[in-house]
PDB file of N, CA and C in Angstrom:
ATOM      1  N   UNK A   1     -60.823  20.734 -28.584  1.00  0.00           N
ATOM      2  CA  UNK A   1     -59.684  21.589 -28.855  1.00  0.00           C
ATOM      3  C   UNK A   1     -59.500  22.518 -27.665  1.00  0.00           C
ATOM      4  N   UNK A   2     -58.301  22.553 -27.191  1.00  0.00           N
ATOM      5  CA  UNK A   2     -58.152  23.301 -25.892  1.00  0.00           C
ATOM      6  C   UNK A   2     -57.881  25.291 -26.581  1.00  0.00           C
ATOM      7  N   UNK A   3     -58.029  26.142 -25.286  1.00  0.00           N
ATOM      8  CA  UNK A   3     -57.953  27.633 -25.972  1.00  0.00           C
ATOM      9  C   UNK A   3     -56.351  27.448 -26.510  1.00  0.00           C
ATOM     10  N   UNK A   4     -55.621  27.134 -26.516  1.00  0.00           N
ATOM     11  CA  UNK A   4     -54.068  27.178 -26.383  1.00  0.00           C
ATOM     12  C   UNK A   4     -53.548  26.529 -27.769  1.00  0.00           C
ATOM     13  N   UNK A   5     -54.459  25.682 -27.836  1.00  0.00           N
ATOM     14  CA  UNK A   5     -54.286  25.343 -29.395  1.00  0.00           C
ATOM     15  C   UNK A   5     -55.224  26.149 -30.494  1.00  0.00           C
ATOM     16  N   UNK A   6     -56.580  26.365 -30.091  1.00  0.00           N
ATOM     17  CA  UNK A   6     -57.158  27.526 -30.631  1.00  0.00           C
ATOM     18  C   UNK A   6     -56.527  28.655 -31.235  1.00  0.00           C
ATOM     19  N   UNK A   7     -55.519  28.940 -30.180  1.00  0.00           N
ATOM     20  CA  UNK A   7     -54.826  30.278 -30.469  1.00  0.00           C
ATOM     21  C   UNK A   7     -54.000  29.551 -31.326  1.00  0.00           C
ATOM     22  N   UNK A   8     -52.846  28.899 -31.426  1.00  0.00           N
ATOM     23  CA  UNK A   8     -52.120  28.793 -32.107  1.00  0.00           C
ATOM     24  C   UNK A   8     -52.749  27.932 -33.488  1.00  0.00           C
ATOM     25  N   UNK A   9     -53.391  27.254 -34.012  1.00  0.00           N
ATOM     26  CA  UNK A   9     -53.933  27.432 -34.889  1.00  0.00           C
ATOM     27  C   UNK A   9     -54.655  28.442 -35.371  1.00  0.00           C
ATOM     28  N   UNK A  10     -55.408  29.282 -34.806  1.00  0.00           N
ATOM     29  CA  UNK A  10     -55.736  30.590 -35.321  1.00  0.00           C
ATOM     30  C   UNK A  10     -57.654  30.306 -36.137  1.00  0.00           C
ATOM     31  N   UNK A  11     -57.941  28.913 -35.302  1.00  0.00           N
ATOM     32  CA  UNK A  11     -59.203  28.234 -35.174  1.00  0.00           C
ATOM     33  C   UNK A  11     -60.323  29.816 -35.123  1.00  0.00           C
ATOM     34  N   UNK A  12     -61.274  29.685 -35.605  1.00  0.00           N
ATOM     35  CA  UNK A  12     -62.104  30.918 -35.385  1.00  0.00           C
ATOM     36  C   UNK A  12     -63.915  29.994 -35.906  1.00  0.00           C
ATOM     37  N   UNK A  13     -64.206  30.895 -35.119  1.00  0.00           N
ATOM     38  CA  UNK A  13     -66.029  30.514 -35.272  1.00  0.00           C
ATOM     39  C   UNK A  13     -66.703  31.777 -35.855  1.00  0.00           C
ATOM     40  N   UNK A  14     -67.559  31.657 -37.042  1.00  0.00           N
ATOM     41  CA  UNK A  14     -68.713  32.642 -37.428  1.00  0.00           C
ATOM     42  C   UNK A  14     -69.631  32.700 -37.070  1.00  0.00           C
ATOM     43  N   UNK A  15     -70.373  33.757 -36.406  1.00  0.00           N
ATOM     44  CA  UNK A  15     -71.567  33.836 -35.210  1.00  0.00           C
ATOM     45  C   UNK A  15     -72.452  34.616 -35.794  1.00  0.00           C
ATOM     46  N   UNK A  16     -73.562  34.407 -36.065  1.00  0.00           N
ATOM     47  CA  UNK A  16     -74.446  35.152 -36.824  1.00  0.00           C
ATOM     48  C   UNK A  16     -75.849  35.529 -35.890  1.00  0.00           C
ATOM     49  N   UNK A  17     -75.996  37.148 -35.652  1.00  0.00           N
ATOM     50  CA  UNK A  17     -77.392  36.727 -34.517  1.00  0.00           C
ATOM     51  C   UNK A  17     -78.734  36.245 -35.362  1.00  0.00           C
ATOM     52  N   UNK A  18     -79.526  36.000 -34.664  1.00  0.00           N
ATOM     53  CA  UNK A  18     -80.912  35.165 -35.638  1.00  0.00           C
ATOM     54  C   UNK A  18     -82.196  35.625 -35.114  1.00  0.00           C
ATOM     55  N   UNK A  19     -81.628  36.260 -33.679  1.00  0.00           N
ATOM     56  CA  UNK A  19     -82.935  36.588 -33.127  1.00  0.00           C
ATOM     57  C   UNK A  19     -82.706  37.993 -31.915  1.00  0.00           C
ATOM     58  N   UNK A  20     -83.625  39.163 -31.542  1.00  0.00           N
ATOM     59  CA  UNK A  20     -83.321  39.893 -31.253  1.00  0.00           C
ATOM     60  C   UNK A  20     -83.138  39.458 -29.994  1.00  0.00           C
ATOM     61  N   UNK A  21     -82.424  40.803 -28.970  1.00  0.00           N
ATOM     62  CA  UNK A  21     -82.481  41.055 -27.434  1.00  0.00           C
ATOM     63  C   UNK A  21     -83.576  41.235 -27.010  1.00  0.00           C
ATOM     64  N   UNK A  22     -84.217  41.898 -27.174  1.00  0.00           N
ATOM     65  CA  UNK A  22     -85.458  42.002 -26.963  1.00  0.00           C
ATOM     66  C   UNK A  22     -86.224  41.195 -26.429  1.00  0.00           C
ATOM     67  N   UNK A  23     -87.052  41.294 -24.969  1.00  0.00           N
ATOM     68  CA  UNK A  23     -87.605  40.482 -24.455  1.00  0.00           C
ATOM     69  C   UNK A  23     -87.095  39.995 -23.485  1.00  0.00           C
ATOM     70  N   UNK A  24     -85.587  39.923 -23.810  1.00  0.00           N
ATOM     71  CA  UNK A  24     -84.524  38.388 -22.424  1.00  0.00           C
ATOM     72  C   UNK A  24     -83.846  39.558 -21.634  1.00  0.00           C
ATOM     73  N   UNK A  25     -83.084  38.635 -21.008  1.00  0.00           N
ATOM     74  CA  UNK A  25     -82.915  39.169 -19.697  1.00  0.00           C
ATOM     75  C   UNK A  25     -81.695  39.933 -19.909  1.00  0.00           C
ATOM     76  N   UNK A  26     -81.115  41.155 -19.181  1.00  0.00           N
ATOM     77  CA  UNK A  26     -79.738  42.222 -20.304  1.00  0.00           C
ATOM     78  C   UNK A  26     -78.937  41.399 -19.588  1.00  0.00           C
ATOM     79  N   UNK A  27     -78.536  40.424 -19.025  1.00  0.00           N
ATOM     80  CA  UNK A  27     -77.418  39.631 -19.025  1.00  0.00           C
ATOM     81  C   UNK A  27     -77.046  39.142 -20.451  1.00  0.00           C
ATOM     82  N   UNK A  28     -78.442  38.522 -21.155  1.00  0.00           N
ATOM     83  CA  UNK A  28     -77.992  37.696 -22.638  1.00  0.00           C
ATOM     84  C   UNK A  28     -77.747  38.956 -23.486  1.00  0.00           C
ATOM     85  N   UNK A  29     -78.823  40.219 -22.905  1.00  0.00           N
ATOM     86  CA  UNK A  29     -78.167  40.827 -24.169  1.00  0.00           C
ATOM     87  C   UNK A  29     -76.900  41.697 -24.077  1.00  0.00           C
ATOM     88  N   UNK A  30     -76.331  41.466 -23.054  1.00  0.00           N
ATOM     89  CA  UNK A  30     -74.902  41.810 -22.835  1.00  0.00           C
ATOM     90  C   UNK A  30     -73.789  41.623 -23.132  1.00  0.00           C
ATOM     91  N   UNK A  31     -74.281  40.015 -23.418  1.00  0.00           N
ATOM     92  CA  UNK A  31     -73.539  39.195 -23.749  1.00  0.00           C
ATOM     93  C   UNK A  31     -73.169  39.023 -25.224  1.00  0.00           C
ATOM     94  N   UNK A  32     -74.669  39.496 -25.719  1.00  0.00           N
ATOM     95  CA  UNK A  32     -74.632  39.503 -27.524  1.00  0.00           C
ATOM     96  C   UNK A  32     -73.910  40.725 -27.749  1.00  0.00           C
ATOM     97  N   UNK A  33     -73.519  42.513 -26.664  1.00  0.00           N
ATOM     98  CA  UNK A  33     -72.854  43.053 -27.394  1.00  0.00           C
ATOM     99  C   UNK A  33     -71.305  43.138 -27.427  1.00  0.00           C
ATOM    100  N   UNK A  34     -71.213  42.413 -25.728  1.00  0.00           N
ATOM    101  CA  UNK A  34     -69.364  41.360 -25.738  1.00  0.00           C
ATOM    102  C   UNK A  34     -69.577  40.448 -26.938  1.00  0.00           C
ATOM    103  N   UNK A  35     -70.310  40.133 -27.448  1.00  0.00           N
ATOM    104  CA  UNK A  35     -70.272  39.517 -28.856  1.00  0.00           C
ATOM    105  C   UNK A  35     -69.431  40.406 -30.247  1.00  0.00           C
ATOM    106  N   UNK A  36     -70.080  41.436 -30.103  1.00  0.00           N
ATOM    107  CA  UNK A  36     -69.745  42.107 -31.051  1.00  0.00           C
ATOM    108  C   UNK A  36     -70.951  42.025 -32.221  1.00  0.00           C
ATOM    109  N   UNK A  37     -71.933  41.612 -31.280  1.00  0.00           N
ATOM    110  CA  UNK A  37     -73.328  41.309 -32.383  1.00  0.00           C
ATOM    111  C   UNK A  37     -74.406  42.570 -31.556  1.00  0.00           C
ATOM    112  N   UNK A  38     -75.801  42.521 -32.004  1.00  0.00           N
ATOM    113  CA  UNK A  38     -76.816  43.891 -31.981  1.00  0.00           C
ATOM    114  C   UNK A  38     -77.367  43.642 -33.082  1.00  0.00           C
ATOM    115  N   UNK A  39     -77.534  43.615 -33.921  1.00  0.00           N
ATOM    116  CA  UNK A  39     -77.958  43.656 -35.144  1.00  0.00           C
ATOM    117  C   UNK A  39     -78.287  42.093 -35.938  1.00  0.00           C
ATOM    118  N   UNK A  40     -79.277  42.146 -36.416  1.00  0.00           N
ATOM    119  CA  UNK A  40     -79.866  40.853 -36.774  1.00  0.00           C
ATOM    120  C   UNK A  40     -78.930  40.551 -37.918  1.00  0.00           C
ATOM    121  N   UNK A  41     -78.866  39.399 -38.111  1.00  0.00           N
ATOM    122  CA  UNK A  41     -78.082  39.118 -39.059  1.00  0.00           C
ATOM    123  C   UNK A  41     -76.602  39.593 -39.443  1.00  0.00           C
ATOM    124  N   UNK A  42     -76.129  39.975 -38.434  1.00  0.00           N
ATOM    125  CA  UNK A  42     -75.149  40.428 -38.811  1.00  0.00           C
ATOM    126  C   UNK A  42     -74.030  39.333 -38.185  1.00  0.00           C
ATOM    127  N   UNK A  43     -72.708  39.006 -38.387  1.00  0.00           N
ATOM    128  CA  UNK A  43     -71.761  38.081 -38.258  1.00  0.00           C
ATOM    129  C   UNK A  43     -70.862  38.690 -37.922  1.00  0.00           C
ATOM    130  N   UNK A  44     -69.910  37.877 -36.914  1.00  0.00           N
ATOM    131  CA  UNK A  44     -68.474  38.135 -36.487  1.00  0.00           C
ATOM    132  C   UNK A  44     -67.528  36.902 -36.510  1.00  0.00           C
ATOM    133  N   UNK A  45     -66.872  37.039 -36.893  1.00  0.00           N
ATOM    134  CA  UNK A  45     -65.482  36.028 -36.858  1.00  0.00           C
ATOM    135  C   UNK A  45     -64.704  35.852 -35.112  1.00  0.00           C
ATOM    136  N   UNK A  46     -64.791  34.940 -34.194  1.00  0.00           N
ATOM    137  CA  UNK A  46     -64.695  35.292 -32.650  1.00  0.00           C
ATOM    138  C   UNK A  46     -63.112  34.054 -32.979  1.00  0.00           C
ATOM    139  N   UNK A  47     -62.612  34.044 -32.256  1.00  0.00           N
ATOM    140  CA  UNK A  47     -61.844  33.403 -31.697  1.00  0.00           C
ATOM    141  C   UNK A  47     -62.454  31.707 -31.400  1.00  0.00           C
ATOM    142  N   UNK A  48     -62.249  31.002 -31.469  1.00  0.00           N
ATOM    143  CA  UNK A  48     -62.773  29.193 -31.082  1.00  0.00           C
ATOM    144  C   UNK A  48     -61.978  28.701 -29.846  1.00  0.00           C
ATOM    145  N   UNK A  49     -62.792  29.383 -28.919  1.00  0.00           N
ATOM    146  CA  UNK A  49     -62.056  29.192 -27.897  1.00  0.00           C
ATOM    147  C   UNK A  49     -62.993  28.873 -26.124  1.00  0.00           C
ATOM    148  N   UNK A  50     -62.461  28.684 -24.981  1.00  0.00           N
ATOM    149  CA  UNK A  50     -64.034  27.968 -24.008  1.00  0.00           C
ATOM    150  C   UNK A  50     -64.152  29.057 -23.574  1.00  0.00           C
ATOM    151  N   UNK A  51     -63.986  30.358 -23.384  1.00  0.00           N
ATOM    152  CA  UNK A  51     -64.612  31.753 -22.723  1.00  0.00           C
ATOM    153  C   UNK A  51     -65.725  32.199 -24.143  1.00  0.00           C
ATOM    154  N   UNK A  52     -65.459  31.864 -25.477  1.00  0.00           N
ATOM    155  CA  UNK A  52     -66.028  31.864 -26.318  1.00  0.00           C
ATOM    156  C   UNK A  52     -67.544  31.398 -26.585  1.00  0.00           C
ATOM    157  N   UNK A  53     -67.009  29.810 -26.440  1.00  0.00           N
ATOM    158  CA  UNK A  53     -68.174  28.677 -26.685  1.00  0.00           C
ATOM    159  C   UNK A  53     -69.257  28.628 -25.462  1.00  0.00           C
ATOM    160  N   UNK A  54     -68.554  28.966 -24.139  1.00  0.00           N
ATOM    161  CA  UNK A  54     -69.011  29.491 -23.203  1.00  0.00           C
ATOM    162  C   UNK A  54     -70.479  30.543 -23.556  1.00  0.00           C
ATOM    163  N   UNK A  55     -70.102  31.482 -23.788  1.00  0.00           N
ATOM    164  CA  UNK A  55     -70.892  32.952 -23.992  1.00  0.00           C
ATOM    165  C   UNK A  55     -72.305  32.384 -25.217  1.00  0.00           C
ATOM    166  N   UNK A  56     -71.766  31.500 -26.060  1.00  0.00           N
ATOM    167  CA  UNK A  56     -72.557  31.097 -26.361  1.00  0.00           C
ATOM    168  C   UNK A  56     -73.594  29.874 -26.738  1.00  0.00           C
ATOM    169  N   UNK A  57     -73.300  29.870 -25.832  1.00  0.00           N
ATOM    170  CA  UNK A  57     -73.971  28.301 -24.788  1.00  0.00           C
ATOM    171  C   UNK A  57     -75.269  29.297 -24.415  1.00  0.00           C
ATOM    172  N   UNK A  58     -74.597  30.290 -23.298  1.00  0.00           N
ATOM    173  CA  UNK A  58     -75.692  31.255 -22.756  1.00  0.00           C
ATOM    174  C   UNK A  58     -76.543  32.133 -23.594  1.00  0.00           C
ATOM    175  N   UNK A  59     -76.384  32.345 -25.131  1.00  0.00           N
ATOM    176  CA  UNK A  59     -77.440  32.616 -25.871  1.00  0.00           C
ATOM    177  C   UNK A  59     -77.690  32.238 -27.106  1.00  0.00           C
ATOM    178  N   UNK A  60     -77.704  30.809 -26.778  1.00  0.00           N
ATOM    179  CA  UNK A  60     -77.943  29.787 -28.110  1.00  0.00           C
ATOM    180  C   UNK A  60     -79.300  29.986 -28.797  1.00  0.00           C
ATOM    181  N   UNK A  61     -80.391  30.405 -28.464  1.00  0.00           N
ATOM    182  CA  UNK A  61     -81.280  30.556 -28.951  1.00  0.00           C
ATOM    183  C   UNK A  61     -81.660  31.929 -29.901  1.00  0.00           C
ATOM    184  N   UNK A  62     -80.393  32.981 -29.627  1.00  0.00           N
ATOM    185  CA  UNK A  62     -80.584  34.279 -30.305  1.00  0.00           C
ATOM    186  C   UNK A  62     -79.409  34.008 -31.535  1.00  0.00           C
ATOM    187  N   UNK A  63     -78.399  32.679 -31.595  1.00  0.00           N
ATOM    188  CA  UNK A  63     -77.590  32.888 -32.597  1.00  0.00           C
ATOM    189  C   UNK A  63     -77.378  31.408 -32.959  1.00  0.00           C
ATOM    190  N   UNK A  64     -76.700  31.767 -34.031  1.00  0.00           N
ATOM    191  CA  UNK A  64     -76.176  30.421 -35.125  1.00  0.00           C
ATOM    192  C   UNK A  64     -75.280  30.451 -35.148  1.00  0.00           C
ATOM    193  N   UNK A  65     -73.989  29.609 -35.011  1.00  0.00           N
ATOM    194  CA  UNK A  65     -72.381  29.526 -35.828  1.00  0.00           C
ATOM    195  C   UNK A  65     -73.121  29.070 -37.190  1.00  0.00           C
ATOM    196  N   UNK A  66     -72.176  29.810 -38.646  1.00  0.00           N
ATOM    197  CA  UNK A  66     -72.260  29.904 -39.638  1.00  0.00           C
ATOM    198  C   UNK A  66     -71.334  29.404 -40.187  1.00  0.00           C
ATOM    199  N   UNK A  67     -71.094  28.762 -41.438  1.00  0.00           N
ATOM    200  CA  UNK A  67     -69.721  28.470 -42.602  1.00  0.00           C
ATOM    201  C   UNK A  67     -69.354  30.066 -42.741  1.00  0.00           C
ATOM    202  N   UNK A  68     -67.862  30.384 -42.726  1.00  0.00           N
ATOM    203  CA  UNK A  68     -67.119  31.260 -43.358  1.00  0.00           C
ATOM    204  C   UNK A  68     -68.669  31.703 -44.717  1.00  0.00           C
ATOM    205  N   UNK A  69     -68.577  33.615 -44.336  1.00  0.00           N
ATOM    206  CA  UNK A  69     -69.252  33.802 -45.372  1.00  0.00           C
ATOM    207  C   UNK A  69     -68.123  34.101 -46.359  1.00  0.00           C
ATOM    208  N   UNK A  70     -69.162  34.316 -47.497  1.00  0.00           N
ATOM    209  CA  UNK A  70     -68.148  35.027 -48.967  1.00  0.00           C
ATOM    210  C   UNK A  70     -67.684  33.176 -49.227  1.00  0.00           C
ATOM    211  N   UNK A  71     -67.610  32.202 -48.897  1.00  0.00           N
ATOM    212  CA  UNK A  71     -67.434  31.132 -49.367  1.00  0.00           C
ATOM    213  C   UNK A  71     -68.094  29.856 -50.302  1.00  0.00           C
TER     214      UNK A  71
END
């Protein structure tokens, strides 16, 4: 799916962190707070898009995409 259709479908990913900053390098954890994540377990609804999938490529090991919660 390209960003352009992303947007116009209105496509979105749930990102849940799983594991702390702590330890790695503050690039990843920089990246987790351009996330809008910090906090364990906690989830954001991001956009489904390649500056997106991108970011978390680079800290696949601190997070999960999740099913829509409350579902």
């Amino acid at each position: 799916m390209t960003a352009t259709r992303a947007r116009k479908t209105g496509a979105s990913l749930y990102v849940q962190q799983v594991r702390s900053g702590i330890g790695f390098d503050r690039t990843q954890k920089a990246t987790l707070r351009a996330l809008g994540l910090g906090k364990l377990r906690r989830v954001r609804e991001l956009p489904d898009n390649r500056e997106i999938r991108g970011m978390l490529a680079k800290i696949s090991h601190l997070v999960k995409v999740v099913d829509r919660p409350g579902s």
